[in-house]
Each structure stands twice: as structure tokens, then as C-alpha cells.
Protein backbone atom coordinates (compact mmCIF):
# COMPACT_ATOMS: atom_id res chain seq x y z
CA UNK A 1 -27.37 -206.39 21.35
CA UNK A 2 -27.01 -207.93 25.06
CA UNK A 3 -25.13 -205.72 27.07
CA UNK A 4 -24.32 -202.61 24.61
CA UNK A 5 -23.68 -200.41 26.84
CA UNK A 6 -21.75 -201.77 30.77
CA UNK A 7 -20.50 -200.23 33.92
CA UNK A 8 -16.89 -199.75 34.60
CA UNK A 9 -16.28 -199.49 38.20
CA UNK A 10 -12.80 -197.41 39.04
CA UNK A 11 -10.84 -199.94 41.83
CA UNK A 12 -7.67 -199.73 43.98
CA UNK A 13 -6.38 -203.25 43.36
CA UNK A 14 -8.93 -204.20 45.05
CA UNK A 15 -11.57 -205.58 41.80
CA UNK A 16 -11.61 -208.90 42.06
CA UNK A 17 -12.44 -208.55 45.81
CA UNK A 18 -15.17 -206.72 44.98
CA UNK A 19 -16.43 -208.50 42.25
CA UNK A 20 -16.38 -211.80 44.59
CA UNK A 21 -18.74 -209.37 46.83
CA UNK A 22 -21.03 -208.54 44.40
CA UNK A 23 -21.52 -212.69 43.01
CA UNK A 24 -22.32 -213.48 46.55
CA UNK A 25 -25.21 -210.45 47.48
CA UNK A 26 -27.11 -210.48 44.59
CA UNK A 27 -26.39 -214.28 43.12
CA UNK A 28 -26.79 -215.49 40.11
CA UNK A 29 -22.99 -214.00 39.59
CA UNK A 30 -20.29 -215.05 37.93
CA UNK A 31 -16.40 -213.72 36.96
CA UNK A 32 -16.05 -213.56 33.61
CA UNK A 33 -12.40 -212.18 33.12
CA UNK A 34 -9.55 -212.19 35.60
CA UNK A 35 -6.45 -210.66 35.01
CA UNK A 36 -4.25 -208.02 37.03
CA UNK A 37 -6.01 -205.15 35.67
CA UNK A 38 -9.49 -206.00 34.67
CA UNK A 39 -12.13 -208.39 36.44
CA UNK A 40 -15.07 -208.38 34.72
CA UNK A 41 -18.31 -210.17 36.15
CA UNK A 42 -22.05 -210.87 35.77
CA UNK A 43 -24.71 -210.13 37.91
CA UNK A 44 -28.09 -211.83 36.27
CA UNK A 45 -27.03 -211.54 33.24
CA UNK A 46 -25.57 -207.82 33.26
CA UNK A 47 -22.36 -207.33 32.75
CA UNK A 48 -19.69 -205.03 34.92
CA UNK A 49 -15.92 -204.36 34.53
CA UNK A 50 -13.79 -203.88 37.96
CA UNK A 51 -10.37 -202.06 36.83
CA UNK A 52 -7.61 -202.21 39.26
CA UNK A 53 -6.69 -198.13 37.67
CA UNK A 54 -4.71 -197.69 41.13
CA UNK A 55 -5.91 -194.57 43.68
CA UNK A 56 -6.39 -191.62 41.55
CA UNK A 57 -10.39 -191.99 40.98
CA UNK A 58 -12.86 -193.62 43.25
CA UNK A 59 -16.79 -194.18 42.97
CA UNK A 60 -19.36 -191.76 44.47
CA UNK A 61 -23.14 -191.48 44.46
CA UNK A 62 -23.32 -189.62 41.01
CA UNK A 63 -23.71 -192.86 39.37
CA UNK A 64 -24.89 -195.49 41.25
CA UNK A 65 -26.61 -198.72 40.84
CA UNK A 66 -30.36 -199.12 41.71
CA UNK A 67 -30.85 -202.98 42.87
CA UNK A 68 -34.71 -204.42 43.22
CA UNK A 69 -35.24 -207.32 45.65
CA UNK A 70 -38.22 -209.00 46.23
CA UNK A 71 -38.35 -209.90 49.87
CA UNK A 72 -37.31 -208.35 53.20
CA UNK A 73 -35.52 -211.61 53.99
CA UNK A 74 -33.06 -210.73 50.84
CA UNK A 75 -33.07 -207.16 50.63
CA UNK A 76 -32.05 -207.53 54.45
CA UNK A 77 -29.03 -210.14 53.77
CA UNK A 78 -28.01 -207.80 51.07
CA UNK A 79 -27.75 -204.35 53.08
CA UNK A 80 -26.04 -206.24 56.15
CA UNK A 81 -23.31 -207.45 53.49
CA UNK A 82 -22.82 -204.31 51.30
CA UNK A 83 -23.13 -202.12 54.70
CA UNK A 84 -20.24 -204.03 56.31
CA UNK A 85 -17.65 -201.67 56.43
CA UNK A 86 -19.11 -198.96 54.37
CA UNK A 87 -21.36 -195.59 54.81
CA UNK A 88 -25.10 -194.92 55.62
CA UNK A 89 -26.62 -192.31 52.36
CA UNK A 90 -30.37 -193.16 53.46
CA UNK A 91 -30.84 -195.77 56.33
CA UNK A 92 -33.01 -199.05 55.21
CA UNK A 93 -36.30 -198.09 56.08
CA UNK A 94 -39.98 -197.32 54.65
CA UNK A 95 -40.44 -194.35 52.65
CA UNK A 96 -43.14 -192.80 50.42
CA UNK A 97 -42.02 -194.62 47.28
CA UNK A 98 -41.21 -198.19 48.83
CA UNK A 99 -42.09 -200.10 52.09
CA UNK A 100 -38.12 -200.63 52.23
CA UNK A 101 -35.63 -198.61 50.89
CA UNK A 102 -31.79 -197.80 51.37
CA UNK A 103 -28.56 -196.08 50.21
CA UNK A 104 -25.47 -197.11 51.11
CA UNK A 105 -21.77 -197.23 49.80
CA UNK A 106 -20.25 -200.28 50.71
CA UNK A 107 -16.01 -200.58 51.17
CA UNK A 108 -14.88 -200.20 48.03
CA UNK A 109 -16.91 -196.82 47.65
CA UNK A 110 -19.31 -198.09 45.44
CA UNK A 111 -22.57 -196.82 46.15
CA UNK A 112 -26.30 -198.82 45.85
CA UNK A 113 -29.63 -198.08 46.28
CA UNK A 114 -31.53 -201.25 47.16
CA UNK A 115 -35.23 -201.50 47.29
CA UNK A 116 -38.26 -204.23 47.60
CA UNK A 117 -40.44 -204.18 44.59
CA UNK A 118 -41.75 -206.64 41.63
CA UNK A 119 -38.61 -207.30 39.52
CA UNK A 120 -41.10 -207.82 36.68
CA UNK A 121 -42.21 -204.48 36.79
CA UNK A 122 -38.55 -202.99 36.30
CA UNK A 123 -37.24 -205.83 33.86
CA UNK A 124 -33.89 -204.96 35.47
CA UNK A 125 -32.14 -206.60 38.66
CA UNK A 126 -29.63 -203.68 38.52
CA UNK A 127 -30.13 -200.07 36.99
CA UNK A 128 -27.32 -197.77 36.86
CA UNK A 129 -29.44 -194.49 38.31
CA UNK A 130 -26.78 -190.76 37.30
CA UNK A 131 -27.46 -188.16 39.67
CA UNK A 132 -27.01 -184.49 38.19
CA UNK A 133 -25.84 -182.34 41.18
CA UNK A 134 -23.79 -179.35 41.70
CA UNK A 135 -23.05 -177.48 38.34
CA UNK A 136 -24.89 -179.91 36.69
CA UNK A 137 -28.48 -180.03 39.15
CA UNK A 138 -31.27 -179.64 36.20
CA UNK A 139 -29.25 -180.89 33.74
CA UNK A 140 -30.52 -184.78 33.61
CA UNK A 141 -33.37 -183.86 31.32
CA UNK A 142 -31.35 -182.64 28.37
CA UNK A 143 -28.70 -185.49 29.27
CA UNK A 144 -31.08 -187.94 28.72
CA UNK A 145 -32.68 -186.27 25.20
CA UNK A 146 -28.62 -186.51 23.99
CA UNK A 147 -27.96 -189.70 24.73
CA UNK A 148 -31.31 -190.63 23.59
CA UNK A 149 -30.20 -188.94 20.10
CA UNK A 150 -27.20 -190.72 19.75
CA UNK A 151 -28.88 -194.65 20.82
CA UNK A 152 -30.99 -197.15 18.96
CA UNK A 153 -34.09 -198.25 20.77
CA UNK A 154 -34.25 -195.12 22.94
CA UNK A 155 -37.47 -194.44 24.75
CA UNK A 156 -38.47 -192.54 27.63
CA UNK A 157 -40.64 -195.10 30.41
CA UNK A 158 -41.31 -192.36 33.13
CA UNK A 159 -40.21 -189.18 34.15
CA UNK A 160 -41.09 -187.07 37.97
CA UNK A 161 -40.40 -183.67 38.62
CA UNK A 162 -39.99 -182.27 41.97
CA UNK A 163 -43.56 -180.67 43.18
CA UNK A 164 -44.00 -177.15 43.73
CA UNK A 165 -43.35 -177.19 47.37
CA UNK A 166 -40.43 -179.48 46.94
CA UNK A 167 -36.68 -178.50 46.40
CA UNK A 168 -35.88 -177.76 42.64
CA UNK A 169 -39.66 -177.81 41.42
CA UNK A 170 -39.85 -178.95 38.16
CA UNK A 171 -36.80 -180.94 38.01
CA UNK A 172 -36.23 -184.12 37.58
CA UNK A 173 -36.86 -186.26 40.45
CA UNK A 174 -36.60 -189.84 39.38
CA UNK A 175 -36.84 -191.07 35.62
CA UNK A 176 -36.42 -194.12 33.56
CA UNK A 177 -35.08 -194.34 29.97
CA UNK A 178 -34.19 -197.09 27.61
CA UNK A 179 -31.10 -196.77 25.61
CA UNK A 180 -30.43 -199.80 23.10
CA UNK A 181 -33.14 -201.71 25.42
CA UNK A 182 -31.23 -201.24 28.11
CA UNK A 183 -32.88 -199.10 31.43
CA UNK A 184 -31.40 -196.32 32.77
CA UNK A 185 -32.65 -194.13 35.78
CA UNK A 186 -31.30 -190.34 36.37
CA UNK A 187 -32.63 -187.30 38.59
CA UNK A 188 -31.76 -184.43 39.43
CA UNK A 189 -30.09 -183.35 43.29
CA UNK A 190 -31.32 -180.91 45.34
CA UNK A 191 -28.86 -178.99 47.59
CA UNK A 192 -24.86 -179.01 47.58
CA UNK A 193 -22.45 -182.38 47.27
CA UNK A 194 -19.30 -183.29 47.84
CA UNK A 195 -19.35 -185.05 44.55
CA UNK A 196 -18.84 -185.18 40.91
CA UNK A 197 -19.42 -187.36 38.29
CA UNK A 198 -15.52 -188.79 37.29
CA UNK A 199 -13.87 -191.89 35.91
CA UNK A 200 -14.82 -193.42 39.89
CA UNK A 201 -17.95 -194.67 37.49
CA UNK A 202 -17.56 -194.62 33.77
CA UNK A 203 -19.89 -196.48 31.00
CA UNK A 204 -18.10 -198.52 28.75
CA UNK A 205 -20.08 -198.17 25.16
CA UNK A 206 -19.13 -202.25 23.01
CA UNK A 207 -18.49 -200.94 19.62
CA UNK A 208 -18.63 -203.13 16.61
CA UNK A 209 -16.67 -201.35 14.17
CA UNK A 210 -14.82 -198.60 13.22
CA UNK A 211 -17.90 -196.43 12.05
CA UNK A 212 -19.98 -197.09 15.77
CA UNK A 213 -16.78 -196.10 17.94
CA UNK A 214 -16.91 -192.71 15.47
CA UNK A 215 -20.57 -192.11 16.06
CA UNK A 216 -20.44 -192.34 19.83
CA UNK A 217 -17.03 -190.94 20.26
CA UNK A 218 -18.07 -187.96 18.09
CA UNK A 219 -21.34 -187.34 19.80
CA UNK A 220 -20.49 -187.76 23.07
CA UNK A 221 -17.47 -185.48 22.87
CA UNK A 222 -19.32 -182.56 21.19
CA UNK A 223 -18.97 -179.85 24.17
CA UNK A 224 -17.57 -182.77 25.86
CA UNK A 225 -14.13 -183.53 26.42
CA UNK A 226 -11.54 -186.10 24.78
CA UNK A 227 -9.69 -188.69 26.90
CA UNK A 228 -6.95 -191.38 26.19
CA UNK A 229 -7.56 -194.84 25.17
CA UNK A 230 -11.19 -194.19 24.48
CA UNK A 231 -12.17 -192.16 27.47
CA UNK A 232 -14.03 -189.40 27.34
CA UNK A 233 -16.40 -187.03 29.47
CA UNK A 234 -19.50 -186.04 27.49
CA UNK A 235 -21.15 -182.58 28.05
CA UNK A 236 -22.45 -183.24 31.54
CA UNK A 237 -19.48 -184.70 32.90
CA UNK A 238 -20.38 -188.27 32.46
CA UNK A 239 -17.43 -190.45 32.00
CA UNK A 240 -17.66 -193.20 28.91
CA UNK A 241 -15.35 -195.65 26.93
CA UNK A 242 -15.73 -196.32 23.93
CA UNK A 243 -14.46 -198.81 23.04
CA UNK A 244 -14.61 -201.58 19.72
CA UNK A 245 -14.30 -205.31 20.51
CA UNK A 246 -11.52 -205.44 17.46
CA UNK A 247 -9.02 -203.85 20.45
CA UNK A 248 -9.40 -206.91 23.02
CA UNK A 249 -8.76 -209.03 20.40
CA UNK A 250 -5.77 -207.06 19.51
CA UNK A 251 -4.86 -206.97 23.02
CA UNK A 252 -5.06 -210.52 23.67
CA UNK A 253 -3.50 -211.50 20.80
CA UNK A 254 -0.99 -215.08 21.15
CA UNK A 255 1.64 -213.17 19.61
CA UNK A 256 3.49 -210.99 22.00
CA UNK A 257 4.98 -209.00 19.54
CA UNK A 258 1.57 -208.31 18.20
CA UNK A 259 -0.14 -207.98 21.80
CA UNK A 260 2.43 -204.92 22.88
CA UNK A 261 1.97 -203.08 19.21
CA UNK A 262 -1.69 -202.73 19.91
CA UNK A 263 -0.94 -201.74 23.57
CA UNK A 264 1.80 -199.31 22.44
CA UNK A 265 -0.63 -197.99 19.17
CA UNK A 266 -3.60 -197.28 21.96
CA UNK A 267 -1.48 -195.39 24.64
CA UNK A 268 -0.81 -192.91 21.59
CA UNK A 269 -4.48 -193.04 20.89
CA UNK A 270 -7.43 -190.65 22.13
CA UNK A 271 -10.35 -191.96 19.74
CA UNK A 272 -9.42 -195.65 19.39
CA UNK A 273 -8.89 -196.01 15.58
CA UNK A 274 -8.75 -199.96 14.94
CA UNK A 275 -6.49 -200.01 11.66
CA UNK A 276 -3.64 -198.88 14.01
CA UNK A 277 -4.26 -201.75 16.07
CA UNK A 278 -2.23 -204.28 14.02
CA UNK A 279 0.95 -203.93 12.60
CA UNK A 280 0.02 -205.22 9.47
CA UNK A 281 -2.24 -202.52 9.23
CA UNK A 282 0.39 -199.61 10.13
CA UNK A 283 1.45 -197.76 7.00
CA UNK A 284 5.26 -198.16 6.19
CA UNK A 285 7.64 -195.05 6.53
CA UNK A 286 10.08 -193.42 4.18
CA UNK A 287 12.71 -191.52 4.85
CA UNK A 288 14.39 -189.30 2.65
CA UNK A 289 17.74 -187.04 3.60
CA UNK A 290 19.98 -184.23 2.11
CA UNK A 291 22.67 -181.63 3.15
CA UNK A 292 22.35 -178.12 2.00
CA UNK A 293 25.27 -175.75 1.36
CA UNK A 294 23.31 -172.91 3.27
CA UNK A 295 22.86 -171.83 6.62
CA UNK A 296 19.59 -172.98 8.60
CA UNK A 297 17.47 -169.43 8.20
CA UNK A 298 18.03 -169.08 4.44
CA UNK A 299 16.84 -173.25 4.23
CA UNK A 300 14.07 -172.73 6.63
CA UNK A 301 12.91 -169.80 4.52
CA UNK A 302 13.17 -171.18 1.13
CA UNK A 303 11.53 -174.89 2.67
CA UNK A 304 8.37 -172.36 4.24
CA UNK A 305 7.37 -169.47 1.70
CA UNK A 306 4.87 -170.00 -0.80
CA UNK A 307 7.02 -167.26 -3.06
CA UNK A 308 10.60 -170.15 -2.75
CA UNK A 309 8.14 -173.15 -2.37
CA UNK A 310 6.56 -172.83 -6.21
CA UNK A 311 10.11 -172.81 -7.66
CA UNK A 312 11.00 -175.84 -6.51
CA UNK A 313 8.30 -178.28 -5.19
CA UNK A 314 8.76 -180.62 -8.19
CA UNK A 315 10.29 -184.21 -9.01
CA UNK A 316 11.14 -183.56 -12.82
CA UNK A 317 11.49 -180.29 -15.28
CA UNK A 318 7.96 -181.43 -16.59
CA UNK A 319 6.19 -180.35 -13.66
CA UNK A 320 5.61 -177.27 -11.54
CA UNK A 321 3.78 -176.08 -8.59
CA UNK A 322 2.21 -172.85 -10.16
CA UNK A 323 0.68 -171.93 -7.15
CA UNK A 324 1.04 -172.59 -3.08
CA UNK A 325 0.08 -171.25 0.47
CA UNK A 326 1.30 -171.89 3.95
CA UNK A 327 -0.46 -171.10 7.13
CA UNK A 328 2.65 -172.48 9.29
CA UNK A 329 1.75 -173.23 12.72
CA UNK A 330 0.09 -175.97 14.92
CA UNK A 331 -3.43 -176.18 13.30
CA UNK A 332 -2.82 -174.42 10.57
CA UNK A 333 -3.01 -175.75 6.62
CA UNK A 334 -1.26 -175.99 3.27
CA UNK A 335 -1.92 -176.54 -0.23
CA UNK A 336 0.35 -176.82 -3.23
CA UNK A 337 -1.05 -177.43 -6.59
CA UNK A 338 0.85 -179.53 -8.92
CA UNK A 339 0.64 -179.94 -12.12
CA UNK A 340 2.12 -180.88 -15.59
CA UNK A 341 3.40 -178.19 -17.55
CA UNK A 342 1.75 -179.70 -20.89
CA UNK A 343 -2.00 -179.09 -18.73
CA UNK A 344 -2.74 -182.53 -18.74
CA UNK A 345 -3.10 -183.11 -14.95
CA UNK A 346 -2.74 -181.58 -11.19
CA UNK A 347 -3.93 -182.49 -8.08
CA UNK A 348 -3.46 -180.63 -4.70
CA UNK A 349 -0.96 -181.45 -2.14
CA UNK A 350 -2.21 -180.44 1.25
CA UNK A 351 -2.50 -181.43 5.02
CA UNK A 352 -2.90 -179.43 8.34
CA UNK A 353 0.22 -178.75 10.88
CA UNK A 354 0.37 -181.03 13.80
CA UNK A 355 3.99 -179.08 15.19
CA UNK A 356 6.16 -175.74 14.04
CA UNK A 357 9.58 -175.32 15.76
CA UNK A 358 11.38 -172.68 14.12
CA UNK A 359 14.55 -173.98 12.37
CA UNK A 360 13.77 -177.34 14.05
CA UNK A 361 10.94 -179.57 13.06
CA UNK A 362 7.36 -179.52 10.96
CA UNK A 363 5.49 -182.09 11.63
CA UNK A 364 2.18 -183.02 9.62
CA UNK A 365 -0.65 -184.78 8.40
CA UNK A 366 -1.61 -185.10 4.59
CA UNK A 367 -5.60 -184.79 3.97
CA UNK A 368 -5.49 -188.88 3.34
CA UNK A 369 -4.06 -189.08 6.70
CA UNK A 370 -0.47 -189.78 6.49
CA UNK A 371 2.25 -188.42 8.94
CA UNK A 372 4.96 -186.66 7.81
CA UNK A 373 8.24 -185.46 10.05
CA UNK A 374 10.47 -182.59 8.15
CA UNK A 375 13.50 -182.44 11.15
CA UNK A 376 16.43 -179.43 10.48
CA UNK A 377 19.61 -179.68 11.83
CA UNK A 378 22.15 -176.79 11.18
CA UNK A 379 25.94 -177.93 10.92
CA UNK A 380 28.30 -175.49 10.87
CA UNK A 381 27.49 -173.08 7.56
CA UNK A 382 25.20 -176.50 6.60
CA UNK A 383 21.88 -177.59 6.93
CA UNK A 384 21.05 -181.32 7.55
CA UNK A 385 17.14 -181.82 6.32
CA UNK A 386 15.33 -185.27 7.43
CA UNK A 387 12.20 -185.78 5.80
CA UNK A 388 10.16 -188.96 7.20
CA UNK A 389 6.86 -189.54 5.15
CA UNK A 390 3.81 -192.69 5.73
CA UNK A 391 3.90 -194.60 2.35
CA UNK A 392 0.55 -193.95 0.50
CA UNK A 393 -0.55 -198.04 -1.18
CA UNK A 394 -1.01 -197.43 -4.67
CA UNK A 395 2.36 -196.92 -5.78
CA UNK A 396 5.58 -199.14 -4.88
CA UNK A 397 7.62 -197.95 -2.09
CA UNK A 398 11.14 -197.27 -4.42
CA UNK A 399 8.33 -195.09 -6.49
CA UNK A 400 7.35 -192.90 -3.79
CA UNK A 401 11.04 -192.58 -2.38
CA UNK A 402 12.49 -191.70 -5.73
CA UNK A 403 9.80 -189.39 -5.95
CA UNK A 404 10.51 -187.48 -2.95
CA UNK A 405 14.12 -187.50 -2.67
CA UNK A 406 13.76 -185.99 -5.83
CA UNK A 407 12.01 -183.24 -4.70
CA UNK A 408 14.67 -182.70 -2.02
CA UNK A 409 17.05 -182.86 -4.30
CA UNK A 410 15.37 -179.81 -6.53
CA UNK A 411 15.17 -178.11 -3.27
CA UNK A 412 18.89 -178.48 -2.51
CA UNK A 413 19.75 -177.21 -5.64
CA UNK A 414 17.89 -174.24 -5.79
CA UNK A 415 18.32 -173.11 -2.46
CA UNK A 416 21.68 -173.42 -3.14
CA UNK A 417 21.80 -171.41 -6.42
């Protein structure tokens, strides 16, 4: 699939200016997308996102982009344009590995490595080239076996280690990888940097369903760490998105109503989850309400121990909850078994905590991933009890509401007896 996997470059307000840069060095460019907040562009056929994020993250030389030119006349043009008002890394010049070589980070902080070679010979005008330094110097061999784990049409092209008399022998000097056909390059840094890898630089992963976004989300996040909106850092440090085309759909929906519910649903989201894109999709909610003649403790009691909860977690006198446990805090789980009395069926009613406030609120998901709110409010020797539920879709919505207002109801009355 063209274009899988595409830089996201972390901008200022400053993307489409950069983006009109970029079109005129290399050529062949063109701006896809232009809106406030994202510019998105081709260079030769490879696509980039510019997001105007504002000035909390900026670009560095952990990830940078590895540009092949063909002749001094261009490679020249190209360094005079991206230098103009940037910083020096490596001046142009010939080194071992190239008759004409240079790093640079031009004005928006974006940082390039240009060099004359056979463009055939890469198959890539532009490579995105990580750079594992600091805390993470020896790590880029194990990076790329993960993310070679978790990509189709993964291969390994080359890989150089630092020599024996080098800095960091054995490491990784300079490498080349596929990852869904796409090349990569990575290495290794000697010495100590000013720099991290951050969100300056992320890699934006173009999901086509639900089951892809939980396949990279999940194996990118394992020792990693979970963003919002379909951010993440993996292991290493590396910034991704992942993110499914479904949600720029949603987003760009004609409907304005429908365009904010999908912006509202992601900004609540870590993993994107694309049924809570569209409010068609979003499961109605119940909400069910009584007043107990008891003060808040005894309620909160009876409503939390398994020895109160079997007497009364029922809808009718023909079924019982003959056994229960509560692990009550954030994390923790419960499961009530209910059954008919006659034998003839039970199933078990369980979920995990998502919130405990004492005498306040339990909140909670079912294990078929429904929310539930319980909310307490003590009035004078009286307990207001608020019970919000998601609507499950086999059964009508004055079903399940009858069916649990009942059960409050048999709570009322035997807290109250």
C-alpha cells in the first residue's frame, strides 16, 4: 500500500511555509491538504504531514530525512536553500562514504542529510534515517527487529557497525530496512546530544480498519507509552500515530453536527476506536433514579458488599444472585452470578472499576464494554442514587430500563427494611 507508513513534521504555524520550501528544493512537489492545522504535501511521490501543533515540540536530528541528488549542480541549489537561515550539523563536503555530503537543519528545525549518489540504487528520493542517541545509543538494532515484527514486507537491505577502533564498536553505524516496502535508515550515535526523539518528528502509521489500528497501537505501546488521539511513543522513544482513514472521513464530514462528534469522541480517545466516531454508532444511555430512606454509609454499604449485594441484585422474586464479589477500587473487578431460582439459566454480571469515590460515585465498564455511572448524593437522613447505564442492542430500550429500575427498586426496599 503506497505510503503506509508517512512523516509528521511538528510546526509553529509555520507548515504551509515550509511545505512551499520543501515543493521548491526537491521538485516534483505538490500540497495536497491545506487547512489551519494540517498541510500535507508530496515530495516524488512520498507523502509528509506539516501540523501547525503550536511551540511545545520542535524537530531535531533524531529523525531526520536522508535526501539523494544526483548532481553537484542540484545537491548545491538544494543546501544553499535549506541552509538559508538554518544550522551547519556536517558542512557539504567529501567524505569517506560520498564525494558530497551534508547535514543541516534548515529554519523550521527540520533537519536533512543530503548526498550525491544513483537514486536507482536507493529507490528512495527521501529516507527518513532515526538516530538512537543518549539513553537509547545501541538500541537501533533491536528497534528495527520490533518494528520489523509488527510490518508486512519487512526486510533488512544492509546493516554497518562501527569498527573496532571506532566509537561504539559494534554498533550500528548506518542501516537500511524495508517496512511495508517502504526504506528506512537508522544508526546508532556516538557521544552525548542535546536531543531526543519527541513528537518534533512522529510517523503517522494509515490504518485501514479497526483490527490494523489495534495491531500497531498494541505493539508499539508494549513497554511503550500511550498518547491521545492516537499518539504514542513506542519502547525507544519513537513517536507514532496511528491512525485509521475512517477518522478523516469522520472529521471532514458535511455535517457539522457530525464533524464536532467525531472531534469531541477523539479528544476523549487514547487508542482511536472508530465505532465512537459516529453518532450513529454511540450506544444510547439509560438512566435510572431512586431515593432511599437511609443515610449515605448504610446505602453505600448495602450498594458495595457482596454479603447485602446477593440479597438484592434481582429484577423479580424468580431470580437471585446466589453468589457475588467486589474488588472496589480503580482497576479492580466484579462478578455477580445470576440466575433463575428454578436452575434453568445464569449468566455472570461483571466489569472492571474505572473510578471509586467513597459515598460519591462508581464508575464502570461491563466486560461487553458498556459504561456505567452509579452517582450518590446524601440529602438530609436520604440518599439520592443515579444510576446511568450504555444500552446493550438486543433488547428494547423500555426492556432494559424496566429491568434496572427494578433492580433499584429491590435495592431501595431492602436497604430500607
Amino acid at each position: 500500500m503506497k505510503n503506509k507508513i508517512f512523516p509528521c513534521l511538528w510546526f509553529d504555524g509555520q507548515a504551509k511555509a515550509a511545505a512551499e520550501l520543501y515543493c521548491a528544493v526537491f521538485g516534483k512537489g505538490t500540497i495536497t491538504v491545506d487547512t489551519s492545522m494540517v498541510v500535507n504535501f508530496e515530495l516524488h511521490g512520498q507523502k509528509f504531514m506539516g501540523l501547525n501543533g503550536g511551540p511545545q515540540y520542535q524537530p531535531n536530528p533524531t529523525l531526520s530525512f536522508y535526501a539523494i541528488f544526483e548532481t553537484e549542480a542540484e545537491i548545491d541549489a538544494a543546501w544553499q536553500q535549506l541552509s538559508d537561515g538554518g544550522s551547519t550539523l556536517m558542512p557539504l563536503n567529501k567524505y569517506p562514504w560520498s564525494e558530497k555530503y551534508g547535514w543541516l537543519s534548515d529554519r523550521f528545525g527540520v533537519s536533512w542529510q543530503l548526498v550525491l549518489g544513483n537514486l536507482e540504487e536507493v529507490g528512495q528520493k527521501i529516507t527518513p534515517l532515526l538516530m538512537f542517541a543518549n539513553a537509547q545509543q545501541g538500541h537501533a538494532e533491536t528497534a528495527i527487529a520490533h518494528y520489523s515484527s509488527l510490518f508486512e514486507d519487512a526486510s533488512i537491505r544492509m546493516i554497518a557497525r562501527f569498527e573496532e577502533n571506532e566509537p561504539i564498536p559494534g554498533k550500528i553505524k548506518h542501516s537500511q530496512f524495508f517496512l511495508n516496502e517502504q526504506l528506512f535508515m537508522a544508526m546508532d550515535a556516538p557521544g552525548v546530544h542535546k536531543f531526543d526523539f519527541s513528537e518534533g518528528v512522529s510517523l503517522v502509521v494509515d490504518c485501514l480498519n479497526q483490527a490494523e489500528v489495534d495491531h500497531f497501537w498494541d505493539g508499539l505501546t508494549a513497554e511503550g507509552e500511550e498518547g491521545q488521539c492516537g499518539w504514542l511513543k513506542d519502547p525507544f522513544g519513537v513517536s507514532w500515530q496511528i491512525v485509521p482513514r475512517q477518522l478523516m472521513q469522520a472529521l471532514s464530514n458535511p455535517d457539522p453536527a457530525a464533524a464536532q462528534y467525531a472531534m469531541n469522541a477523539l479528544l476523549q480517545m487514547k487508542k482511536i476506536e472508530i465505532a465512537k466516531l459516529s453518532p450513529a454508532a454511540a450506544k444510547p444511555a439509560i438512566t435510572v433514579q431512586t431515593t432511599v430512606n437511609a443515610p449515605i454509609a448504610m446505602v453505600w454499604n448495602h450498594w458495595t458488599a457482596p454479603t447485602h449485594i446477593i440479597n438484592w441484585n434481582h429484577a423479580s422474586d424468580d431470580w437471585h444472585t446466589p453468589k457475588a464479589s467486589n474488588d472496589l477500587q480503580p482497576g479492580g473487578r466484579f462478578v455477580y452470578t445470576m440466575a433463575a431460582k428454578d436452575g434453568s439459566f445464569s449468566f455472570d454480571f461483571c466489569g472492571s472499576y474505572d473510578e471509586v469515590i467513597e459515598h460519591q460515585r462508581i464508575a464502570y465498564t461491563t466486560d461487553d464494554d458498556r459504561k456505567v455511572v452509579i452517582t450518590f448524593e446524601a440529602i438530609d437522613n436520604q440518599t439520592k442514587i443515579m444510576e446511568t447505564f450504555e444500552a446493550e442492542s438486543e433488547n428494547s430500550l423500555e426492556l432494559q430500563q424496566g429491568g434496572w429500575q427494578a433492580i433499584l427498586d429491590n435495592f431501595k426496599k431492602y436497604t430500607e427494611q
